[in-house]
N, C-alpha and C. Protein backbone atom coordinates (compact mmCIF):
# COMPACT_ATOMS: atom_id res chain seq x y z
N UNK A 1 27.82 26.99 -6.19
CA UNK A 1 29.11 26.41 -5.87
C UNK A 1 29.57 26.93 -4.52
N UNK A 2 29.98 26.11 -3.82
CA UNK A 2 30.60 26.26 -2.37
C UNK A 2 32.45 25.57 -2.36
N UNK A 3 33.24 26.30 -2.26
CA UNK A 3 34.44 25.58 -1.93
C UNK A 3 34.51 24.72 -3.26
N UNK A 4 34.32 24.85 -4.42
CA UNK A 4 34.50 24.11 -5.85
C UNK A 4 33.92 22.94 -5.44
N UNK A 5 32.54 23.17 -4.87
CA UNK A 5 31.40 22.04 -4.74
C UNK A 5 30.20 22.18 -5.25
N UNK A 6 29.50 21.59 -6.32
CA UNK A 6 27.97 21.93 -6.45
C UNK A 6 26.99 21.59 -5.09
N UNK A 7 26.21 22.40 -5.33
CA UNK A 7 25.48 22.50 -4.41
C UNK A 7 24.31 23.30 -4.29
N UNK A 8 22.82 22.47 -3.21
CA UNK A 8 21.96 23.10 -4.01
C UNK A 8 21.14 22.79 -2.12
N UNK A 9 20.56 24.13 -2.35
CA UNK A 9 19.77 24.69 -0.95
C UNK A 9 18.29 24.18 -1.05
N UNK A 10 17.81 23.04 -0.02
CA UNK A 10 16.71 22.51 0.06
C UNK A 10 15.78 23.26 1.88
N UNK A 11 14.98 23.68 1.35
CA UNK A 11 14.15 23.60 2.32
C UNK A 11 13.30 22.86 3.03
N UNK A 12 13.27 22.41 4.39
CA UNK A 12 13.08 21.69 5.26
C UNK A 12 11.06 22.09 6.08
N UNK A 13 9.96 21.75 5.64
CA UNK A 13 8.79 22.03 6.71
C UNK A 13 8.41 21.35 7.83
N UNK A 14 8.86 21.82 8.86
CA UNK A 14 8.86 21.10 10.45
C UNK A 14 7.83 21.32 10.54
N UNK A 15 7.43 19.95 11.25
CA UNK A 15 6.17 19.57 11.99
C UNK A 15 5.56 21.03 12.79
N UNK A 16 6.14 21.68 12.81
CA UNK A 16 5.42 22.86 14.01
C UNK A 16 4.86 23.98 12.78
N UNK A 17 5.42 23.59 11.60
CA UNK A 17 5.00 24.76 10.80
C UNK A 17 5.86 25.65 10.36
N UNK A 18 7.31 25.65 10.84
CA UNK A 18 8.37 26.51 10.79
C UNK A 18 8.77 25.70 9.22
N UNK A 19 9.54 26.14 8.95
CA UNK A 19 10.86 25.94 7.72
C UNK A 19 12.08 26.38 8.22
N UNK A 20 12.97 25.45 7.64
CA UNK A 20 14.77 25.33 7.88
C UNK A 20 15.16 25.43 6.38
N UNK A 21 15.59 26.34 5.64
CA UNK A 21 16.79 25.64 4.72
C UNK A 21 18.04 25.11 4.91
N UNK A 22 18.52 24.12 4.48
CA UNK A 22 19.95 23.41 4.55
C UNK A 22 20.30 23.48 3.11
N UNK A 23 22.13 23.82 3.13
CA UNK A 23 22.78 23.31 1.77
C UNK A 23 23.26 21.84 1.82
N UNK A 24 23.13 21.50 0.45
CA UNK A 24 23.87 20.04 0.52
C UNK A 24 24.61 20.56 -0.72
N UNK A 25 25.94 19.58 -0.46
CA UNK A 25 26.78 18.83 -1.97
C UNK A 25 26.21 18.05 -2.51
N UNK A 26 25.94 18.24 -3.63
CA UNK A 26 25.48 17.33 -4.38
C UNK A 26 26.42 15.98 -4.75
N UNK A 27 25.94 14.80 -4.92
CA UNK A 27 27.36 13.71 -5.23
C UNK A 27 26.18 12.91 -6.26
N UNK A 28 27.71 12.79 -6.96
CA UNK A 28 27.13 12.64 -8.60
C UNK A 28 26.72 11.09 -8.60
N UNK A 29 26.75 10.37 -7.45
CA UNK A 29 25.60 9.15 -7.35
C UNK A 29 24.23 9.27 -6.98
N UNK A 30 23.98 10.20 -6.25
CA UNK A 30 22.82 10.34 -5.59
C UNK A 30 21.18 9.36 -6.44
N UNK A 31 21.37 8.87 -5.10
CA UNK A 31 20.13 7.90 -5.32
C UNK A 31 18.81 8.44 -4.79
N UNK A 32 18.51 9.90 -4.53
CA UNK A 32 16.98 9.96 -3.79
C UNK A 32 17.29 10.46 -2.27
N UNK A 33 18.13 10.03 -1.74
CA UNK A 33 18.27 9.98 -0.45
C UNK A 33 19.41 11.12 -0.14
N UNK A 34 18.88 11.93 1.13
CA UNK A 34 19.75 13.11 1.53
C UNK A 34 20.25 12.18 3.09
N UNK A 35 21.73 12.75 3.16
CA UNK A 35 22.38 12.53 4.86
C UNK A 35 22.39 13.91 5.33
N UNK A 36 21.53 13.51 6.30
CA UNK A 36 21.55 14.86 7.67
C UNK A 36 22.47 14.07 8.71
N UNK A 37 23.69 14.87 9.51
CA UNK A 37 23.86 15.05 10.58
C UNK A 37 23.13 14.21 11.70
N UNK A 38 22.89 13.23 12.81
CA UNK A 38 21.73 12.90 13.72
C UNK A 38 21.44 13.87 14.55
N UNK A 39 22.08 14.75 14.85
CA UNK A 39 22.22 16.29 15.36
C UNK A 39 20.92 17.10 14.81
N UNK A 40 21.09 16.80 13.68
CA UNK A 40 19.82 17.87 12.74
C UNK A 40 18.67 17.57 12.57
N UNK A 41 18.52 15.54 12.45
CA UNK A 41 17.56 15.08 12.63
C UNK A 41 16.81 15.26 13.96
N UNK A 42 17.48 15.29 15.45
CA UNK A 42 17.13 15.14 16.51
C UNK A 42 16.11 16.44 17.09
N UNK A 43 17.10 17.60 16.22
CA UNK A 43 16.88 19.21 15.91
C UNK A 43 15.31 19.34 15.69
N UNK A 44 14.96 18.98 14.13
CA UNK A 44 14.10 18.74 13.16
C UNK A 44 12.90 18.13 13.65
N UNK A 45 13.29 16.93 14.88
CA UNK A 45 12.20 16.32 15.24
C UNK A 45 11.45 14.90 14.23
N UNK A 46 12.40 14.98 13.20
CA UNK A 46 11.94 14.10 12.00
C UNK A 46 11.27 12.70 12.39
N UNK A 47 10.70 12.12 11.60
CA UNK A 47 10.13 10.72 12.22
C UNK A 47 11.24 9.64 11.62
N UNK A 48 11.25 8.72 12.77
CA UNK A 48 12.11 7.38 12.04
C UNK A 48 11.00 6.23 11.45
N UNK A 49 11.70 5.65 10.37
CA UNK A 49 10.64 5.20 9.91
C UNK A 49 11.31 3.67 9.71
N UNK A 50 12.46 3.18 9.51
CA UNK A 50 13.11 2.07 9.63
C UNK A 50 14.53 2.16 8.95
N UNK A 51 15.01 1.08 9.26
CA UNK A 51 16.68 0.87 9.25
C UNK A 51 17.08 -0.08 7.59
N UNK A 52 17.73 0.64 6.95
CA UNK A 52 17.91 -0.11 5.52
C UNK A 52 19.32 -0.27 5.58
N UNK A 53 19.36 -1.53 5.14
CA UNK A 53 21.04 -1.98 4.66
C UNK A 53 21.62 -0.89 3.66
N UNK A 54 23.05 -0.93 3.75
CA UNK A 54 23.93 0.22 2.83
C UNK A 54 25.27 -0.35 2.87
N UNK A 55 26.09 -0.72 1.67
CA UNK A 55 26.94 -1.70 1.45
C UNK A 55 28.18 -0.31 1.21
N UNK A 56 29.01 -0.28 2.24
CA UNK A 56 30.25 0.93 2.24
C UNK A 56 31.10 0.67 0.92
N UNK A 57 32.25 1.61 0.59
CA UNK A 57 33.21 1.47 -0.02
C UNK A 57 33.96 0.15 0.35
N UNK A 58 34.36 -0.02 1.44
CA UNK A 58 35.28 -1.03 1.92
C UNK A 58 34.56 -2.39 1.94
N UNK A 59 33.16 -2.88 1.33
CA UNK A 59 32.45 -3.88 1.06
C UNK A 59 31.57 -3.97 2.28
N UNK A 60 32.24 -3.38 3.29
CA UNK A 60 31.04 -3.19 4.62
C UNK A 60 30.19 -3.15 4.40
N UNK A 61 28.76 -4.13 5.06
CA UNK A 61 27.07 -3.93 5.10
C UNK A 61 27.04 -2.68 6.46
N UNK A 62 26.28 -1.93 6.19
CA UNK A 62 25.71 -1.20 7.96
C UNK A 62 24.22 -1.22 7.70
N UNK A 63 23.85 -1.08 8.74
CA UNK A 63 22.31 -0.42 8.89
C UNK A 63 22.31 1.41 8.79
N UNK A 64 21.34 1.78 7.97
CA UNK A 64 21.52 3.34 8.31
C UNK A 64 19.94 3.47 8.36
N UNK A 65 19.65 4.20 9.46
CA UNK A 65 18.59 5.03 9.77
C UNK A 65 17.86 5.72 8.80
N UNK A 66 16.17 5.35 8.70
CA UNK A 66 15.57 6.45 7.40
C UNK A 66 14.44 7.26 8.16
N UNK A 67 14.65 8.68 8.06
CA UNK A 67 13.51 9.35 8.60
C UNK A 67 13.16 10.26 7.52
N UNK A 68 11.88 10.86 7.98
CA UNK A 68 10.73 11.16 6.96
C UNK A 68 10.92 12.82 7.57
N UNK A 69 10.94 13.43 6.05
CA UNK A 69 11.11 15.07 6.25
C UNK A 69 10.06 14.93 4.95
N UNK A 70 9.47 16.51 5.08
CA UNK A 70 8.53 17.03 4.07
C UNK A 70 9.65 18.58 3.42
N UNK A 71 10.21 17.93 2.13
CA UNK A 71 11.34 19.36 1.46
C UNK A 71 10.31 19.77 0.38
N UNK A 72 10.36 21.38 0.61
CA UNK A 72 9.47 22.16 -0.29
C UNK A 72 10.52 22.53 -1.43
């Protein structure tokens, strides 16, 4: 628990061989899919792999970005 948040520490294996851990909040929809920061992705070096529709609260469609991390 962080700030009366669950939450659970995933480790990150960069292409160079290094490891990052990051915490996330967990949200009690979670479909599979983690949001990084583009900051962290850019960091990370992650690969993009293509753009999937995501339908907002407010009925909004966007495109959101999917890149490929290897979490141990």
């Amino acid at each position: 628990m962080t700030d009366r948040h669950a939450t659970v520490a995933l480790t990150f294996l960069l292409r160079n061989g290094s490891s990052i851990p990051i915490e996330f909040v967990i949200d009690t929809g979670f479909t599979g899919e983690l949001c990084l920061p583009s900051e962290a992705v850019s960091l990370m070096g992650l690969i993009f792999r293509h753009d999937t529709p995501a339908n907002l609260a407010d009925n909004t469609e966007v495109l959101l970005p999917i890149y490929e991390a290897t979490v141990l």
